[in-house]
N, C-alpha and C. Protein backbone atom coordinates (compact mmCIF):
# COMPACT_ATOMS: atom_id res chain seq x y z
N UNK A 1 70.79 106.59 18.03
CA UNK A 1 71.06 107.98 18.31
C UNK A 1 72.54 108.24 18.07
N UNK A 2 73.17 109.10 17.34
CA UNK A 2 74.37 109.66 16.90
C UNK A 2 74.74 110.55 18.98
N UNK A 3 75.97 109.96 19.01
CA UNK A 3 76.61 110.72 20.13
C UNK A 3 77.99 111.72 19.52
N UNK A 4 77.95 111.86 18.52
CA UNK A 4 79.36 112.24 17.88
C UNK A 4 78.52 113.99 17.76
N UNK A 5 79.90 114.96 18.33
CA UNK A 5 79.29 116.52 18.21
C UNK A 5 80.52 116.98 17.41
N UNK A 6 79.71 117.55 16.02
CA UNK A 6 78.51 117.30 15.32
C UNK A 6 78.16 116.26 15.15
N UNK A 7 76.98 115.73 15.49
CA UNK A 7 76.18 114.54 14.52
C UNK A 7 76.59 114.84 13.27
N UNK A 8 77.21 113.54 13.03
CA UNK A 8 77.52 113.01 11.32
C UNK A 8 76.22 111.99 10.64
N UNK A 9 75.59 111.64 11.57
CA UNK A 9 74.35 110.71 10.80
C UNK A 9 73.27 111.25 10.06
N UNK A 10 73.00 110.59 8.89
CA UNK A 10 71.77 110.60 8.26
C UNK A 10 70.72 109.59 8.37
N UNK A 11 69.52 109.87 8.02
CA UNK A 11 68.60 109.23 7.77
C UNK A 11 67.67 109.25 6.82
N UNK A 12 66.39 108.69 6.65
CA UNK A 12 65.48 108.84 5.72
C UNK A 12 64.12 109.38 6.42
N UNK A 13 63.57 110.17 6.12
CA UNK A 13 62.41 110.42 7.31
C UNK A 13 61.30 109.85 7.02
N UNK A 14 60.31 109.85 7.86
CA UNK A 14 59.32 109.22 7.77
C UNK A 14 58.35 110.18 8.55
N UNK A 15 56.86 110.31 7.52
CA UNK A 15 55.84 111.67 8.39
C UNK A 15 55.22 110.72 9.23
N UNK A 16 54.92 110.95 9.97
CA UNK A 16 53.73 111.00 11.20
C UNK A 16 52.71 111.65 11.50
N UNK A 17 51.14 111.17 11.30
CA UNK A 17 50.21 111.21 10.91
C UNK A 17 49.83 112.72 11.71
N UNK A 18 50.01 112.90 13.07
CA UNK A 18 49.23 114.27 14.10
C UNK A 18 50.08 114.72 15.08
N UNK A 19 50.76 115.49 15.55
CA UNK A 19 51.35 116.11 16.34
C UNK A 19 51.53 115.24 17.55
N UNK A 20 50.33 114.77 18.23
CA UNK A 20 49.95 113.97 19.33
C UNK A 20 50.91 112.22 19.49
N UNK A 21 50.59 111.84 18.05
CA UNK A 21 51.61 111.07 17.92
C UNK A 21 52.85 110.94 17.42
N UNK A 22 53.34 112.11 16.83
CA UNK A 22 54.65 112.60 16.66
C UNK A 22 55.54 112.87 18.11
N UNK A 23 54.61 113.08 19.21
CA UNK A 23 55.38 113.42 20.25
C UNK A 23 56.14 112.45 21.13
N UNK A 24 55.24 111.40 20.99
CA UNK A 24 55.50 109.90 21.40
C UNK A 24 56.61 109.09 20.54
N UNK A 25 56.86 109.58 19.22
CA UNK A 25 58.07 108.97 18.31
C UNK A 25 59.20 109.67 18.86
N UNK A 26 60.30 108.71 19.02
CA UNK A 26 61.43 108.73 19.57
C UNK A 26 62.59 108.79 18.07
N UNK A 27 62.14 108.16 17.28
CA UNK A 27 63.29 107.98 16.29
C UNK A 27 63.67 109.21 15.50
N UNK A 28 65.05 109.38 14.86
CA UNK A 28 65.81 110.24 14.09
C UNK A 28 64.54 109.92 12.72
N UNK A 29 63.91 111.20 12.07
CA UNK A 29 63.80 111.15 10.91
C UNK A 29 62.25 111.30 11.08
N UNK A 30 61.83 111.48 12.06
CA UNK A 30 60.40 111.24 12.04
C UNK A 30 59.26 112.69 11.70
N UNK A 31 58.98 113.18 11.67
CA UNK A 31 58.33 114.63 11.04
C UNK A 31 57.17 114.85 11.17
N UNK A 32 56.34 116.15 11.11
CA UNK A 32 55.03 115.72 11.11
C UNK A 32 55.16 117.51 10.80
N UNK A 33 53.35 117.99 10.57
CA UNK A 33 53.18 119.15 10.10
C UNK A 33 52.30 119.55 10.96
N UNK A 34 52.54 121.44 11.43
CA UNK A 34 51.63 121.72 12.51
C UNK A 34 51.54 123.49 12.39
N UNK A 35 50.69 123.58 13.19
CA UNK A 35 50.38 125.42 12.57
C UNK A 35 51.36 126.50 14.29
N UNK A 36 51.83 127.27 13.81
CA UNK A 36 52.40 128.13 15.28
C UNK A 36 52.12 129.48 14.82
N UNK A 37 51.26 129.87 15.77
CA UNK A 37 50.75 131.66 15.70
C UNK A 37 51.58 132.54 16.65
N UNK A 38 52.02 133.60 15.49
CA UNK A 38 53.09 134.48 16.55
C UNK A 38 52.43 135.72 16.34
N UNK A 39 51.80 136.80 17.11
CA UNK A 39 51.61 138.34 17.05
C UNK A 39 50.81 138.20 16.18
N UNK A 40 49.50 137.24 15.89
CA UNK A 40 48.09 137.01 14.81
C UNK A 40 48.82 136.52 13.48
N UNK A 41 49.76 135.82 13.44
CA UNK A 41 50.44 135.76 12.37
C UNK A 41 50.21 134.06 12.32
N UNK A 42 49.69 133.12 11.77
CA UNK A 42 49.73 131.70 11.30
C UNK A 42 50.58 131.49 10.74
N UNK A 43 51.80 130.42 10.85
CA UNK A 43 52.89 129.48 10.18
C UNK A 43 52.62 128.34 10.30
N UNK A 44 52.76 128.22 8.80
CA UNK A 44 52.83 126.91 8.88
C UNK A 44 54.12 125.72 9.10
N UNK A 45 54.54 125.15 9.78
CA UNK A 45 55.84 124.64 10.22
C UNK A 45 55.91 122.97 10.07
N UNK A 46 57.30 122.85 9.95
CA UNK A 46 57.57 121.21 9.93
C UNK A 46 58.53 121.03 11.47
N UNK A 47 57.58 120.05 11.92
CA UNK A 47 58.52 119.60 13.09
C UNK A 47 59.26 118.21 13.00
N UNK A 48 60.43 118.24 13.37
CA UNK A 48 61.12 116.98 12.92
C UNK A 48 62.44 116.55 14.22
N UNK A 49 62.54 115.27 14.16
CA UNK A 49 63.12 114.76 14.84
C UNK A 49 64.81 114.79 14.07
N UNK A 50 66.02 115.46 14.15
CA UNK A 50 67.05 115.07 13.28
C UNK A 50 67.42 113.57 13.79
N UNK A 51 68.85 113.84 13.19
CA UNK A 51 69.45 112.67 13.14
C UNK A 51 70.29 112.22 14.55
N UNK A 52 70.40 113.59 15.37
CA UNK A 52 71.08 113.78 16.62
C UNK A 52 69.98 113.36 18.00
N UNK A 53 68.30 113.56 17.02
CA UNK A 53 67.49 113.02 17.98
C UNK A 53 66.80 114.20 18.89
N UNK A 54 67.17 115.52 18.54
CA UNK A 54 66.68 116.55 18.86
C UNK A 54 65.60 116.92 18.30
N UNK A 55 65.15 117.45 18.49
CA UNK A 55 63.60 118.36 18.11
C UNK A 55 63.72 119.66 17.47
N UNK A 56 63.49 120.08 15.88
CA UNK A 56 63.57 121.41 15.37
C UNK A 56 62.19 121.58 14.50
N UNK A 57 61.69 122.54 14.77
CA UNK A 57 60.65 123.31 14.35
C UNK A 57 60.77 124.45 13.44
N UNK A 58 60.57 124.15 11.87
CA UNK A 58 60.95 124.86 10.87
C UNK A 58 59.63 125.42 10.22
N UNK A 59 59.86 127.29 10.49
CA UNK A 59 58.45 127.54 9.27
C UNK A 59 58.84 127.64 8.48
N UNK A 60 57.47 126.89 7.26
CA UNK A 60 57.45 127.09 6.06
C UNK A 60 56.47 127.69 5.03
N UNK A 61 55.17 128.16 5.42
CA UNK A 61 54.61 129.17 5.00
C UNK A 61 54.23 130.25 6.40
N UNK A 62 53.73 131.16 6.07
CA UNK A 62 53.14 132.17 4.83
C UNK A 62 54.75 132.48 4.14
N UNK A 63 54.99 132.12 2.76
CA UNK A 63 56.36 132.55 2.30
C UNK A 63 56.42 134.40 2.07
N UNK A 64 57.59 134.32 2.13
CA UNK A 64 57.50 136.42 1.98
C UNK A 64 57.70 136.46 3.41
N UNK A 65 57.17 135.72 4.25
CA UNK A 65 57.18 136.63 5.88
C UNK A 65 58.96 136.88 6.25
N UNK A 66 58.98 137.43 7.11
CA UNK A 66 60.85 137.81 7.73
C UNK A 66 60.84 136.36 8.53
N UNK A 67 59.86 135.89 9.08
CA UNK A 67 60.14 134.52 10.12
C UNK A 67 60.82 133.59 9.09
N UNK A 68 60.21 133.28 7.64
CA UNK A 68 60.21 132.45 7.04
C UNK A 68 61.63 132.27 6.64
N UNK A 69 62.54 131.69 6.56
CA UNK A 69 64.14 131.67 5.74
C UNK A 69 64.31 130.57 4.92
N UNK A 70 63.51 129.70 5.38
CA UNK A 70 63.72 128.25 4.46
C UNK A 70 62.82 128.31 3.31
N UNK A 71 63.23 127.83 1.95
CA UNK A 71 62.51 127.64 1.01
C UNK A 71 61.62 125.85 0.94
N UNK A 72 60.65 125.93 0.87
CA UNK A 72 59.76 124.19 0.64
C UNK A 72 59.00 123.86 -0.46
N UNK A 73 59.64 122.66 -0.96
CA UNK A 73 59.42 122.08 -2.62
C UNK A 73 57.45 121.90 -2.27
N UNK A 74 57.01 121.68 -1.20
CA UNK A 74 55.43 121.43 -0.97
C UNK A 74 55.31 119.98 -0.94
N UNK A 75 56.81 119.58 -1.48
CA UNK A 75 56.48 118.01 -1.21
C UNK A 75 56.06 117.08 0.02
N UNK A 76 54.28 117.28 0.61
CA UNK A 76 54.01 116.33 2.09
C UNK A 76 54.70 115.28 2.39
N UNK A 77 55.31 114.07 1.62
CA UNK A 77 55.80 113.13 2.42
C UNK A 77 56.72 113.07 1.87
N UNK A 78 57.56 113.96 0.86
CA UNK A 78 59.25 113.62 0.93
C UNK A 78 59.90 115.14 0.48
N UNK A 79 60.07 115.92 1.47
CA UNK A 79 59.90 116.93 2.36
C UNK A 79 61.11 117.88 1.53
N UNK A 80 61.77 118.60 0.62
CA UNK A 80 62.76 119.28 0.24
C UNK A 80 63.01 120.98 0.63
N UNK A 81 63.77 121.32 1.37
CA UNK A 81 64.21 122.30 2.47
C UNK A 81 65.29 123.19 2.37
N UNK A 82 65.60 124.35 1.96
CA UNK A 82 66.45 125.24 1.50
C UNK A 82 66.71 126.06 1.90
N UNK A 83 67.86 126.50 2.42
CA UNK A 83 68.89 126.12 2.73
C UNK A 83 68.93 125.56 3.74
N UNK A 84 70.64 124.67 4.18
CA UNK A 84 70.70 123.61 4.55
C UNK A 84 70.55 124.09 6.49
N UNK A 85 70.09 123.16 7.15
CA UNK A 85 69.78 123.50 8.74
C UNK A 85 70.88 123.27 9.51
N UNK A 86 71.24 124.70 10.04
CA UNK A 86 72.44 124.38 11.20
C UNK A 86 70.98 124.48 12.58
N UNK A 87 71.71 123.36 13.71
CA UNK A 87 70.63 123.22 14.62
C UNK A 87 72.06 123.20 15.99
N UNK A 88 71.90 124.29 16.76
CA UNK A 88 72.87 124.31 17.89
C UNK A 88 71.74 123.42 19.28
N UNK A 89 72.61 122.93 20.14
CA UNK A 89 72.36 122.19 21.27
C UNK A 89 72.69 122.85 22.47
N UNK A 90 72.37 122.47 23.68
CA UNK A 90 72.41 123.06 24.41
C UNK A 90 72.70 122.42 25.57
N UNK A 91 73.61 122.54 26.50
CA UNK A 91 74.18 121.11 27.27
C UNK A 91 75.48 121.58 28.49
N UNK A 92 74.78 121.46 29.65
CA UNK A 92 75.23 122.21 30.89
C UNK A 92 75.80 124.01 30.76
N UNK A 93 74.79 124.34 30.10
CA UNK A 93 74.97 125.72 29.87
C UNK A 93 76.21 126.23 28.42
N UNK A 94 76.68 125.18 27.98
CA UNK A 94 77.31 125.37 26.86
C UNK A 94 76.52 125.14 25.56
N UNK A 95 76.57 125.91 24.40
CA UNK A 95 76.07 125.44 23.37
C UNK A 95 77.43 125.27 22.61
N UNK A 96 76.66 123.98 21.82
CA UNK A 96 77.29 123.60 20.28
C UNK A 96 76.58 123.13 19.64
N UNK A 97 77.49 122.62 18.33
CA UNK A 97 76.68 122.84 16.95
C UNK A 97 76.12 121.11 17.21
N UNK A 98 75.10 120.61 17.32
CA UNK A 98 74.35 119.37 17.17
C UNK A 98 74.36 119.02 15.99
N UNK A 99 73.70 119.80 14.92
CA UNK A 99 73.52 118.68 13.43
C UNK A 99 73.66 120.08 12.85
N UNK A 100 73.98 119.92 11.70
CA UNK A 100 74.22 120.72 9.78
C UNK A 100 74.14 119.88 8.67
N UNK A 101 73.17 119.82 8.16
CA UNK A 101 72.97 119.04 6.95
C UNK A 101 71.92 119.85 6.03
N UNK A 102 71.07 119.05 4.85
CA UNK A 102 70.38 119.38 4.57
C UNK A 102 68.91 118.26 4.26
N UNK A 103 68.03 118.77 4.22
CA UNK A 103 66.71 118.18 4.09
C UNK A 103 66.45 117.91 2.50
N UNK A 104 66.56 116.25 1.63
CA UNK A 104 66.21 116.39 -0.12
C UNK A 104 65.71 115.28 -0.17
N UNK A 105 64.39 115.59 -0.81
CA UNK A 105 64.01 114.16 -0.67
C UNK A 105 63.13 113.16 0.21
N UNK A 106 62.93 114.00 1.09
CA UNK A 106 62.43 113.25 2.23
C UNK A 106 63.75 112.52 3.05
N UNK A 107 64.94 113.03 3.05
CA UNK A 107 66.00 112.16 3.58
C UNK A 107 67.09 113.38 4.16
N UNK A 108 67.68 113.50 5.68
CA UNK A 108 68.51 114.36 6.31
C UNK A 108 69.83 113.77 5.91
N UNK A 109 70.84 114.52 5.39
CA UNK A 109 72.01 114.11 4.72
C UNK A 109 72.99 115.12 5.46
N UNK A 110 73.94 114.42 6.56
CA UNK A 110 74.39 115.68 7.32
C UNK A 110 76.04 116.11 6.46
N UNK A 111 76.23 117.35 6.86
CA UNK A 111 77.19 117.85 5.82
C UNK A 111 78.38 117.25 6.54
């Protein structure tokens, strides 16, 4: 686990087969794919563990929607993500910036 704010670490990710056991993975890099309905609206989203060890939940279809901001190559197990993810933290009532990098490759490369 990176303790440095910002996390400077990268990794390589690795998917994980069902949500159920994605929740139980502890490690930086780990990912998995899952559906979140907002106002009858289906997204499709990538949930991923960064490199800081936090938890971010990115939609990536229906594309066109206003939720949607990230662009996705469709690549399932080596995952390419556009533009790059600022992810703020949250920590005795202060926020800061946790991780900024980007997703290529199937691999988090922090800026």
């Amino acid at each position: 686990m990176c303790y440095s704010r910002p996390c400077k670490c990268s990794c390589d990710m690795v998917m994980i087969s069902s949500k159920k056991e994605f929740i139980k993975e502890f490690s930086a890099g780990a990912f998995t794919y899952g559906v979140v309905e907002e106002n009858g609206v289906k997204y499709k989203t990538i949930w991923m563990k960064l490199p800081d060890n936090s938890l971010c939940v990115i939609p990536i279809e229906p594309t066109g929607s206003d939720k949607i901001n990230w662009s996705w190559d469709g690549n399932i197990a080596r995952p390419t993500l556009t533009p790059s993810i600022l992810h703020w933290g949250l920590e005795d009532g202060i926020q800061f910036k946790a991780w900024h990098g980007h997703i290529t490759e199937g691999r988090m490369e922090s800026e």
